[in-house]
N, C-alpha and C. Protein backbone atom coordinates (compact mmCIF):
# COMPACT_ATOMS: atom_id res chain seq x y z
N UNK A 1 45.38 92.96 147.16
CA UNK A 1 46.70 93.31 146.68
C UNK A 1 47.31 92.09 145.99
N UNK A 2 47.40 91.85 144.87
CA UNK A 2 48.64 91.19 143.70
C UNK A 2 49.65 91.06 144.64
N UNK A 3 50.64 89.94 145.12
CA UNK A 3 51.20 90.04 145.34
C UNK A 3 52.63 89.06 144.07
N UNK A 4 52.06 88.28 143.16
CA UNK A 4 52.66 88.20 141.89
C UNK A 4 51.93 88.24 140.66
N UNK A 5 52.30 88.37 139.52
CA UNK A 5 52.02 88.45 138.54
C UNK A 5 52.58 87.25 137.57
N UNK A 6 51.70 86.92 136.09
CA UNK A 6 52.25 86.17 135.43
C UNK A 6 52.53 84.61 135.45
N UNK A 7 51.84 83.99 136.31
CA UNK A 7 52.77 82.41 136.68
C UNK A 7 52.80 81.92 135.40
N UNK A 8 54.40 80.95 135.73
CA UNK A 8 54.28 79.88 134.65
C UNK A 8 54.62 78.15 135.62
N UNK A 9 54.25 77.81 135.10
CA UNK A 9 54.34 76.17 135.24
C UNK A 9 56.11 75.57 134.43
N UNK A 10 56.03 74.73 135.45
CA UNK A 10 57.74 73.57 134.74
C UNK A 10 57.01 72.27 134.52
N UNK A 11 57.63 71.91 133.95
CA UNK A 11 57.54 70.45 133.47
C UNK A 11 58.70 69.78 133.29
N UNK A 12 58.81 68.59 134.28
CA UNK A 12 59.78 67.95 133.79
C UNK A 12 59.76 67.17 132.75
N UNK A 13 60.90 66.97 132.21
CA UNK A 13 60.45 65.57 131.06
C UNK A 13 62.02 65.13 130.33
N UNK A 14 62.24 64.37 129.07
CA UNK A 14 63.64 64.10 129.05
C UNK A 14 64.48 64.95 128.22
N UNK A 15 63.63 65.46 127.17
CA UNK A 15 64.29 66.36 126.45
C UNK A 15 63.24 67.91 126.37
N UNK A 16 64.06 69.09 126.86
CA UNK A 16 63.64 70.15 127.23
C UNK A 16 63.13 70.62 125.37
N UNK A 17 63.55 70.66 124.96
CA UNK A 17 63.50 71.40 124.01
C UNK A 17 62.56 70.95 122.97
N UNK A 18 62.80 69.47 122.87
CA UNK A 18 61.89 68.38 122.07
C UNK A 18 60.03 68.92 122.74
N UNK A 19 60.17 68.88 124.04
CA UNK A 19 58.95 69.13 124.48
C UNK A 19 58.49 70.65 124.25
N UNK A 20 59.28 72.04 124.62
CA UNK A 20 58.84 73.47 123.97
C UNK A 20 58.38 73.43 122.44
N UNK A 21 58.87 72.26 121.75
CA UNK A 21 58.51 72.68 120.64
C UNK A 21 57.28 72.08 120.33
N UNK A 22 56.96 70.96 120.76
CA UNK A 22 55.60 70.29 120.81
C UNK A 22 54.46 71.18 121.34
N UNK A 23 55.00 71.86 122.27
CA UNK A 23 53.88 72.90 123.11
C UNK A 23 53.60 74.28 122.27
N UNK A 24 55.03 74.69 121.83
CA UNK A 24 55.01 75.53 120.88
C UNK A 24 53.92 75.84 119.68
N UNK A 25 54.07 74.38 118.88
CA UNK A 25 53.25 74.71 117.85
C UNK A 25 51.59 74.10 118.09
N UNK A 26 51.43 73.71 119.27
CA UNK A 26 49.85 73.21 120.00
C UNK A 26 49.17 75.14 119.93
N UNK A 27 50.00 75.57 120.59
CA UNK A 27 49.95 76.79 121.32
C UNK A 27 49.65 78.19 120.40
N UNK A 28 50.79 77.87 119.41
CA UNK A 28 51.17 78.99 118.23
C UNK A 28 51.75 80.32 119.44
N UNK A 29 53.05 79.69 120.25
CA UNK A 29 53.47 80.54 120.99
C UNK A 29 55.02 80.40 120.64
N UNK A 30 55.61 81.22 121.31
CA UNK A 30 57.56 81.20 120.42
C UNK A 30 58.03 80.37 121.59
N UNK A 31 58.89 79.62 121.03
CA UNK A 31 59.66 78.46 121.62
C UNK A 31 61.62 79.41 122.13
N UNK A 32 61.85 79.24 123.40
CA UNK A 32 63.02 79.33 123.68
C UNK A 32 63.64 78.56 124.26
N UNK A 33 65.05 77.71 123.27
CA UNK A 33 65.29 76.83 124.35
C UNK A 33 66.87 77.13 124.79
N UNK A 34 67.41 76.56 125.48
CA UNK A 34 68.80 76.15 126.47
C UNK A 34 69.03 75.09 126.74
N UNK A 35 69.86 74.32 125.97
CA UNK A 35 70.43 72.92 127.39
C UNK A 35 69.68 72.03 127.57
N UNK A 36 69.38 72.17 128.67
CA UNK A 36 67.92 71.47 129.71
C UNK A 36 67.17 72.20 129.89
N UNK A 37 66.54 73.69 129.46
CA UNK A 37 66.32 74.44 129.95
C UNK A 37 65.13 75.15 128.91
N UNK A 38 64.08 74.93 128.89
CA UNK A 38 63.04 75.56 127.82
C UNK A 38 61.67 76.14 127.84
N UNK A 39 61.44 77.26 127.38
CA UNK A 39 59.62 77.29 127.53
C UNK A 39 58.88 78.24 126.19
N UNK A 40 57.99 78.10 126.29
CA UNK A 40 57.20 78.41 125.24
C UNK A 40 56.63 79.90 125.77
N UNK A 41 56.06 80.87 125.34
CA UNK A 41 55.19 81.88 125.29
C UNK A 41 54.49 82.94 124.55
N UNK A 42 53.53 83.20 124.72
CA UNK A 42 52.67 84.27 123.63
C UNK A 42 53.32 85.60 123.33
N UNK A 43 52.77 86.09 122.20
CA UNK A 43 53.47 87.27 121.68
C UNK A 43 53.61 88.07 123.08
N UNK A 44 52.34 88.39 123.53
CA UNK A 44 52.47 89.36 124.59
C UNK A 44 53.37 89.26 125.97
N UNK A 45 53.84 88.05 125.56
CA UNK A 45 54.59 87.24 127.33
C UNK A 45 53.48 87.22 128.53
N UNK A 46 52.55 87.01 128.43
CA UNK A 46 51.57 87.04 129.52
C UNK A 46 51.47 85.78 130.13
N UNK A 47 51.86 84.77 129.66
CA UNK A 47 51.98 83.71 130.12
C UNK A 47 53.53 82.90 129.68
N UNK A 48 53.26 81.62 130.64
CA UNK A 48 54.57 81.12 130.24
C UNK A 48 54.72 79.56 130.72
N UNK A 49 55.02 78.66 129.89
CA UNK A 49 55.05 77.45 129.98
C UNK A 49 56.58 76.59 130.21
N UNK A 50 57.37 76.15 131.04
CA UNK A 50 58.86 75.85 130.89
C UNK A 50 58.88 74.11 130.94
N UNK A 51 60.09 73.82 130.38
CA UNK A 51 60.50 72.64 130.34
C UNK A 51 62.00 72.25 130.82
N UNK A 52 61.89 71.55 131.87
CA UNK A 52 63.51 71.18 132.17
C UNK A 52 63.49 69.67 132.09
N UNK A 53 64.82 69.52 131.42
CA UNK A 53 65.69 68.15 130.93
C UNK A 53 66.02 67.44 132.67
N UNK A 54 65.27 66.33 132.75
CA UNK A 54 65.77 65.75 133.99
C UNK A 54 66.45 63.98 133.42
N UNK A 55 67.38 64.21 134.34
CA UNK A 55 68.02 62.76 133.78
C UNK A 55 66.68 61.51 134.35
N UNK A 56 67.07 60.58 133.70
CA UNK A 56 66.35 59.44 134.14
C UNK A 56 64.54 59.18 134.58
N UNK A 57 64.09 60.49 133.55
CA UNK A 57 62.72 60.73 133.78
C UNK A 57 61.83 59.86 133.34
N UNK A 58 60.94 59.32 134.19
CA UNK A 58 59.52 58.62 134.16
C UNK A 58 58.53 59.40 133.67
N UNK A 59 57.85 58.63 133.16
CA UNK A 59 56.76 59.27 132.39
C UNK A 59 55.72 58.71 133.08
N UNK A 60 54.84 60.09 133.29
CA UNK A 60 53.40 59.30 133.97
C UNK A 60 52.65 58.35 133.31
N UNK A 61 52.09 56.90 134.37
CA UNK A 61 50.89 56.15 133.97
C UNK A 61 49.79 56.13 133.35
N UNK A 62 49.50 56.59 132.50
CA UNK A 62 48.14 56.65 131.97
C UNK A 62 47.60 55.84 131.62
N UNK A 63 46.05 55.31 132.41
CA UNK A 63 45.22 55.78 132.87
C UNK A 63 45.77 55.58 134.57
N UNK A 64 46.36 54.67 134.78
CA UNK A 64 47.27 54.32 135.86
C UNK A 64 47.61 55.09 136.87
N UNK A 65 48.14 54.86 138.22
CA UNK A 65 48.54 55.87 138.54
C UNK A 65 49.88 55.02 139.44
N UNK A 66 50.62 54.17 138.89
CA UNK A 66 51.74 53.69 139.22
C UNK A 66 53.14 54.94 139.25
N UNK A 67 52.96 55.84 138.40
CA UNK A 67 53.74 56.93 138.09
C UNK A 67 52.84 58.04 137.90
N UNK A 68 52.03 58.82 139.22
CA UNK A 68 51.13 59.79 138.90
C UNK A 68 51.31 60.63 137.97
N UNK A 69 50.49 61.44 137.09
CA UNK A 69 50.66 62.24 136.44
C UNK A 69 50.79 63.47 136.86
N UNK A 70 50.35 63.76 138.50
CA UNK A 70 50.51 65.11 139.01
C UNK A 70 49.97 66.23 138.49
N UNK A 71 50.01 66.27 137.61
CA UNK A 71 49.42 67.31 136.59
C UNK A 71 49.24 67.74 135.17
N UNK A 72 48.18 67.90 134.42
CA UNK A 72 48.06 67.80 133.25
C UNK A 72 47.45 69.22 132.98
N UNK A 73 47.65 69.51 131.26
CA UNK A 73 46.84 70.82 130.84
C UNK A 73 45.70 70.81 130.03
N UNK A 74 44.98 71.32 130.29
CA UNK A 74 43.39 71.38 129.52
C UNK A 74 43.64 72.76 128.63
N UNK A 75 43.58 72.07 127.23
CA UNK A 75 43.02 73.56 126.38
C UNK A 75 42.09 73.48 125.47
N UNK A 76 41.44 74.82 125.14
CA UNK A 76 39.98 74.28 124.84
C UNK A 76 40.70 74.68 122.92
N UNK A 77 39.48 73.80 122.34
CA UNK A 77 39.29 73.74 120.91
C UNK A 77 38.19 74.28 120.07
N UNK A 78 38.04 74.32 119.30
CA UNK A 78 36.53 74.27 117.75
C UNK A 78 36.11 73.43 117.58
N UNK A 79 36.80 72.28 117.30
CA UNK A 79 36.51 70.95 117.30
C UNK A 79 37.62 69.39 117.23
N UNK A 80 37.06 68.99 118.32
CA UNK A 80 37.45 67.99 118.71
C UNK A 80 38.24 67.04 117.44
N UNK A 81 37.33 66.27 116.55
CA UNK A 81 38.46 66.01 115.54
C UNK A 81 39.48 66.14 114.81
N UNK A 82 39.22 67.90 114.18
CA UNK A 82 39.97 68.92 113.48
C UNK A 82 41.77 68.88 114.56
N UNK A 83 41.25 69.09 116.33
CA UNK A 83 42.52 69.17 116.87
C UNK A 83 42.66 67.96 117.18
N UNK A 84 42.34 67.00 117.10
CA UNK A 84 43.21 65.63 117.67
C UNK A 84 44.01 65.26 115.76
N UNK A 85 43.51 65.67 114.69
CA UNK A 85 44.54 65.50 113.85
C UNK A 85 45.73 65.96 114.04
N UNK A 86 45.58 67.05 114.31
CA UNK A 86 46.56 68.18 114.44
C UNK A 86 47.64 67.91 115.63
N UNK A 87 46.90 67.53 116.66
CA UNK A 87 48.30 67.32 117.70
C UNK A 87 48.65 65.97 116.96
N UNK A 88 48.06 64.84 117.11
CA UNK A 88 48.29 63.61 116.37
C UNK A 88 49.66 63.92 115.18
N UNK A 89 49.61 65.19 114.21
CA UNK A 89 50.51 64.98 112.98
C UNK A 89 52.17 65.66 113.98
N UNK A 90 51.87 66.87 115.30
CA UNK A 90 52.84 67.50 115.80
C UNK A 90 53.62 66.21 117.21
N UNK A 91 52.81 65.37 116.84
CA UNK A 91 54.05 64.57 117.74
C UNK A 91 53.00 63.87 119.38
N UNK A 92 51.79 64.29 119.43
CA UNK A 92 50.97 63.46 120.49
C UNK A 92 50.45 62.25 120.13
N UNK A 93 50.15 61.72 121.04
CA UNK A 93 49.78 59.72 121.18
C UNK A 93 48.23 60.07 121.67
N UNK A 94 47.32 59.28 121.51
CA UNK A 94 46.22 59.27 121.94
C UNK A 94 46.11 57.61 122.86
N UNK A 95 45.74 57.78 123.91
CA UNK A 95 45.56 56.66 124.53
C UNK A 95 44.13 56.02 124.45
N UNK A 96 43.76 54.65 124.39
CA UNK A 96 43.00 54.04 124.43
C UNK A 96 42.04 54.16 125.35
N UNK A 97 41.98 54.71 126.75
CA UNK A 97 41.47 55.06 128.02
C UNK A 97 40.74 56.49 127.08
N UNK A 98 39.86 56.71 127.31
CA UNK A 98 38.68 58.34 127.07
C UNK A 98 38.14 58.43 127.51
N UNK A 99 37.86 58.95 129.14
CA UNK A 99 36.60 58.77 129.71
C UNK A 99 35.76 60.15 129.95
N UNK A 100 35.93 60.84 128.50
CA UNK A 100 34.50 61.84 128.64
C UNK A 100 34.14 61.80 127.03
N UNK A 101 33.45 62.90 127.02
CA UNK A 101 32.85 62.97 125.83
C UNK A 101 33.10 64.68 125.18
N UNK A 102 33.49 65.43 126.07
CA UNK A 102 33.65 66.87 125.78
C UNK A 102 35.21 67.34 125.99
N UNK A 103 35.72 65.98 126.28
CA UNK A 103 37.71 66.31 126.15
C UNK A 103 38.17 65.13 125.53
N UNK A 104 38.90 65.08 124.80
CA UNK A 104 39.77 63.96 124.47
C UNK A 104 41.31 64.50 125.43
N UNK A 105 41.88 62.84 126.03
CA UNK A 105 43.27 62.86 126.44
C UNK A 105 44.45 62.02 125.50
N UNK A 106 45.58 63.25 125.66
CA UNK A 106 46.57 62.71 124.66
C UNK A 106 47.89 62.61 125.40
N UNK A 107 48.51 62.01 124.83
CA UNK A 107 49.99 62.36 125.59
C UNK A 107 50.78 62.99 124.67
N UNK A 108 51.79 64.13 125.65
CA UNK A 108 52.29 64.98 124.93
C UNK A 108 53.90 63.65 124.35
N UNK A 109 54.60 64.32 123.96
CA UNK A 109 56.06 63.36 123.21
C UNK A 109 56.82 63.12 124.65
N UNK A 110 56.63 63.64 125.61
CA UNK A 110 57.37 62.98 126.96
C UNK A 110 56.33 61.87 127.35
N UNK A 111 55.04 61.77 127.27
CA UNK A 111 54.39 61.45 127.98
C UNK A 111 53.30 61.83 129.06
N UNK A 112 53.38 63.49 129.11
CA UNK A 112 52.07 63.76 130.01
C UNK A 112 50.71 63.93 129.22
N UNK A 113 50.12 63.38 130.46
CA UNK A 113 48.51 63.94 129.89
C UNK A 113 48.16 64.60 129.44
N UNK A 114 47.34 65.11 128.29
CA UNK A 114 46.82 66.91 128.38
C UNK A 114 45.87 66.31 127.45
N UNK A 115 44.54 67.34 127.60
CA UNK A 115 43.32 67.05 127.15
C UNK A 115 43.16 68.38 126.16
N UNK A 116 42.26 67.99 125.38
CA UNK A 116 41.92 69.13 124.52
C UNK A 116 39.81 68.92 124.61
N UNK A 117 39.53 69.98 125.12
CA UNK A 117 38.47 70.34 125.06
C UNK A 117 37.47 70.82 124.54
N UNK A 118 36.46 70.75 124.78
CA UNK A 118 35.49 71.83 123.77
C UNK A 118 34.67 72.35 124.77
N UNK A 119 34.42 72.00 126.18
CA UNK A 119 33.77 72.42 126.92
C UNK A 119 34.02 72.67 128.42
């Protein structure tokens, strides 16, 4: 028995909206924002990604874990170069630390981790 349907994930970070839209166009999902208050999702709403504005927010350590990252998102690609331009031109950092060969890790414009994959 289902007892929910649908999860979405929060993210904190400093600006809610700055970050839906970064996720937004990674995603090619519609951006809604509020305030402090934001998330991204697919035509169908089947999923759902949110962002809330927290004052005085830290950004996780990377590769570090002085300020864990707690959690990061993996999404897969075509190819690895083609999307690290692409987040690279929408507003992600690539860190010097890479330790695979079938994901690259980037940081999103707050600062979290997220990898883009091929495998």
């Amino acid at each position: 028995m289902t007892i929910a349907m649908y999860p979405s994930f929060v993210m904190d970070c400093p600006d809610s909206a700055v970050l839906a839209r970064f996720y937004g166009e990674l995603l090619g999902w519609t951006v809604k924002a509020d305030d402090d208050w934001a998330e991204v999702r697919p035509e169908d709403g089947s999923n759902c990604i949110c962002f809330q504005g927290v004052k005085d927010y830290k950004a996780p350590d990377w590769p570090g874990q002085d300020t864990p990252q707690q959690m990061h998102l993996d999404v897969m690609v075509q190819d690895l170069d083609v999307a690290e331009a692409e987040v690279l031109q929408i507003g992600a950092t690539k860190p010097d630390h890479q330790p695979g060969t079938t994901f690259r890790v980037f940081l999103d414009p707050a600062g979290h981790p997220f990898c883009l994959c091929v495998s």
